[in-house]
N, C-alpha and C. Protein backbone atom coordinates (compact mmCIF):
# COMPACT_ATOMS: atom_id res chain seq x y z
N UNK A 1 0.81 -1.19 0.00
CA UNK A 1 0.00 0.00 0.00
C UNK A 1 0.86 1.25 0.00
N UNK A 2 2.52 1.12 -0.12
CA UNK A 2 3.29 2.44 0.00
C UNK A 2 2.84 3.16 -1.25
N UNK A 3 2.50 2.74 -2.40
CA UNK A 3 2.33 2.66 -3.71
C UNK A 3 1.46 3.99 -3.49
N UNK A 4 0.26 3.49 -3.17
CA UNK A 4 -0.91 4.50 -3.62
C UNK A 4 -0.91 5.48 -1.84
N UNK A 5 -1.27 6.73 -2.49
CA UNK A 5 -1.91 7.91 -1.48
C UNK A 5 -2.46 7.85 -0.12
N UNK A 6 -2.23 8.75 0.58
CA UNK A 6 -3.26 8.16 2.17
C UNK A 6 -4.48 8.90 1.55
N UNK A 7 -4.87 9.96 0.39
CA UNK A 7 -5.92 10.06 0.41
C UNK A 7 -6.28 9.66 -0.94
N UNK A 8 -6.40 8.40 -1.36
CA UNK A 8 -6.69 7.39 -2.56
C UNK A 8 -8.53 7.31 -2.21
N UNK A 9 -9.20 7.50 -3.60
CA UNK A 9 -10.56 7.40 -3.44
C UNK A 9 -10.32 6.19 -4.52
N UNK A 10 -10.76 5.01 -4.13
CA UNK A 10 -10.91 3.90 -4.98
C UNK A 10 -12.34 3.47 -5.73
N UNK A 11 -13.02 3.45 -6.50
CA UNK A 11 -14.03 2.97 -6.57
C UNK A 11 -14.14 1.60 -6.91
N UNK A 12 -15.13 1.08 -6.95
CA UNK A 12 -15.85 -0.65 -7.15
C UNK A 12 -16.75 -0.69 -8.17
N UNK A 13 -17.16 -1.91 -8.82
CA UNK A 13 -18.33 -2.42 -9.51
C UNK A 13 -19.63 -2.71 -8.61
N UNK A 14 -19.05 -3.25 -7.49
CA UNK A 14 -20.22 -3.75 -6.45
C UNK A 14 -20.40 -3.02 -5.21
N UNK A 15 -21.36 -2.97 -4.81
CA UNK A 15 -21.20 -1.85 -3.19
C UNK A 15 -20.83 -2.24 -2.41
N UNK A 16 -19.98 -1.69 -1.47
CA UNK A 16 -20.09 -0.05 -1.70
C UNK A 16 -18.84 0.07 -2.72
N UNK A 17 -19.58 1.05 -3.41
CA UNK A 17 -18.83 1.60 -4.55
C UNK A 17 -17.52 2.49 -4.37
N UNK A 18 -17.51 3.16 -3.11
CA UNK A 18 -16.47 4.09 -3.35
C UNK A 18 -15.63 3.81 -1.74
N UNK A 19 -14.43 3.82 -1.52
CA UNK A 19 -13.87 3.54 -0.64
C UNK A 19 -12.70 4.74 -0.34
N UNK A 20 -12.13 5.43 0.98
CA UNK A 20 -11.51 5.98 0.93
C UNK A 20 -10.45 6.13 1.84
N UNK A 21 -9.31 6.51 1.39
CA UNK A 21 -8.41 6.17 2.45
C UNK A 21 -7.24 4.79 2.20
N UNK A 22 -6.26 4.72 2.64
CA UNK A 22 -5.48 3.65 2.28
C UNK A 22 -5.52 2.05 3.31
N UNK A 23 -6.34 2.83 4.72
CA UNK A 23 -6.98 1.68 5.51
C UNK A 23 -8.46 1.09 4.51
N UNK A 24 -9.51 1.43 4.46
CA UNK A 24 -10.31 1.64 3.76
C UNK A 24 -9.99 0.50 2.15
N UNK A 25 -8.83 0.89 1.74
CA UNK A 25 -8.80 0.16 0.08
C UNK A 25 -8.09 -1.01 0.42
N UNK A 26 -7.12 -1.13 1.53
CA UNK A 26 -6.34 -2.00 2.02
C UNK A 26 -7.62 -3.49 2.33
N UNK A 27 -8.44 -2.74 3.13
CA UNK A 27 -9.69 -3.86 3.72
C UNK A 27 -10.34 -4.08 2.68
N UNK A 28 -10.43 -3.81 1.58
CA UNK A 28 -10.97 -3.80 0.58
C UNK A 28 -10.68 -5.11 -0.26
N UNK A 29 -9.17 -4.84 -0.71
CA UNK A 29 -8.00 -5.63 -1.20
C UNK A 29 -7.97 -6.83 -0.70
N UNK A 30 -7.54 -6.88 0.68
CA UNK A 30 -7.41 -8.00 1.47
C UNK A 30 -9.02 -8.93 1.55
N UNK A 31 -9.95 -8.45 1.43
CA UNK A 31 -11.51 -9.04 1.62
C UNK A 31 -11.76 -9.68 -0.07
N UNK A 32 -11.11 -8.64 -1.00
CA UNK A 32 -11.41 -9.36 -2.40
C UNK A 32 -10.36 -10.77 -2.73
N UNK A 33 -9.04 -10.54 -2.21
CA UNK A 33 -7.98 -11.57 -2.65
C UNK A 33 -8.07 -12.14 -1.66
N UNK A 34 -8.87 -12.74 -0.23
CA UNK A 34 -8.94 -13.75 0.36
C UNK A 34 -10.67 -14.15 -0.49
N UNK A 35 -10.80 -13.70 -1.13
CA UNK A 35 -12.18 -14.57 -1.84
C UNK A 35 -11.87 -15.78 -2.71
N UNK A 36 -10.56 -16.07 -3.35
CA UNK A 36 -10.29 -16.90 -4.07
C UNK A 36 -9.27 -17.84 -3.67
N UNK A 37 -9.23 -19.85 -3.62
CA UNK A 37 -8.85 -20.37 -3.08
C UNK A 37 -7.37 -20.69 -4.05
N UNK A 38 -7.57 -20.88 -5.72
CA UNK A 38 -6.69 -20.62 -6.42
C UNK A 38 -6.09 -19.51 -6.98
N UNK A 39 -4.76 -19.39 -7.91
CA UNK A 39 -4.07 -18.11 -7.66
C UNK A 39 -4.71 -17.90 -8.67
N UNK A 40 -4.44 -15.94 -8.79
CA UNK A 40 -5.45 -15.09 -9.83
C UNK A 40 -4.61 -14.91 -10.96
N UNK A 41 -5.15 -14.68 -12.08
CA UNK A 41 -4.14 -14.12 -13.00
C UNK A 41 -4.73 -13.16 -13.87
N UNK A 42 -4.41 -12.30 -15.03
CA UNK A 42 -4.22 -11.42 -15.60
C UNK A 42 -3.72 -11.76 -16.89
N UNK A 43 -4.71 -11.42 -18.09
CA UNK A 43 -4.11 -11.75 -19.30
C UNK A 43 -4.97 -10.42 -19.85
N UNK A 44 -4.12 -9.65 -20.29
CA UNK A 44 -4.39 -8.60 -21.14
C UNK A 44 -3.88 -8.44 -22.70
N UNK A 45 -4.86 -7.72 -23.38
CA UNK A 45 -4.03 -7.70 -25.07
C UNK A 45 -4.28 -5.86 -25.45
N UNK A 46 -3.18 -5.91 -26.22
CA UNK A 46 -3.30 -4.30 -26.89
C UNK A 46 -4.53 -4.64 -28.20
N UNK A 47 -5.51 -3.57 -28.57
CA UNK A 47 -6.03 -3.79 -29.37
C UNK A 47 -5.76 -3.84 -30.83
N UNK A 48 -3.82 -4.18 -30.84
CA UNK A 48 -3.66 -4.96 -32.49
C UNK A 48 -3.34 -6.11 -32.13
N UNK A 49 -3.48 -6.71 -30.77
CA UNK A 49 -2.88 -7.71 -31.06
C UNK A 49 -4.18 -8.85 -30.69
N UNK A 50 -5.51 -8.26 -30.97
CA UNK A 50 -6.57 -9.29 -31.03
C UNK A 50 -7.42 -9.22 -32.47
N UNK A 51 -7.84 -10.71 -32.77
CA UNK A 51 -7.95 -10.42 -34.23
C UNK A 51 -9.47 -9.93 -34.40
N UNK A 52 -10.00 -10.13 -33.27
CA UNK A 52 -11.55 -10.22 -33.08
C UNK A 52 -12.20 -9.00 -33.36
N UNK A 53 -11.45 -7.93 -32.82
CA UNK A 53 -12.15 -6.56 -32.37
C UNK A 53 -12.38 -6.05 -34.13
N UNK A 54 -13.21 -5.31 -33.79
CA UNK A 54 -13.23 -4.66 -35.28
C UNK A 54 -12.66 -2.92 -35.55
């Protein structure tokens, strides 16, 4: 959490939507990544490198 601001306004998809503070996004963080029993991952593409998009 050195990363981000003590006054970081984070928002969400699900409520509550807006969280503030670096205690606040921390409990946040920690409540979303103890939701999953296997590890998470991340696969992102630039949009030339998918053939799909139009």
């Amino acid at each position: 959490m050195s990363h981000y601001s003590p006054g970081i306004v984070h928002h969400d998809a699900v409520p509550p939507l807006r969280f503030r503070g670096t205690d606040e996004v921390r409990r946040t963080f920690v409540r979303w990544f103890d939701g999953y029993d296997d590890p998470i991952s991340l696969q992102a593409w630039l949009p030339s490198e998918r053939d799909d998009l139009a």
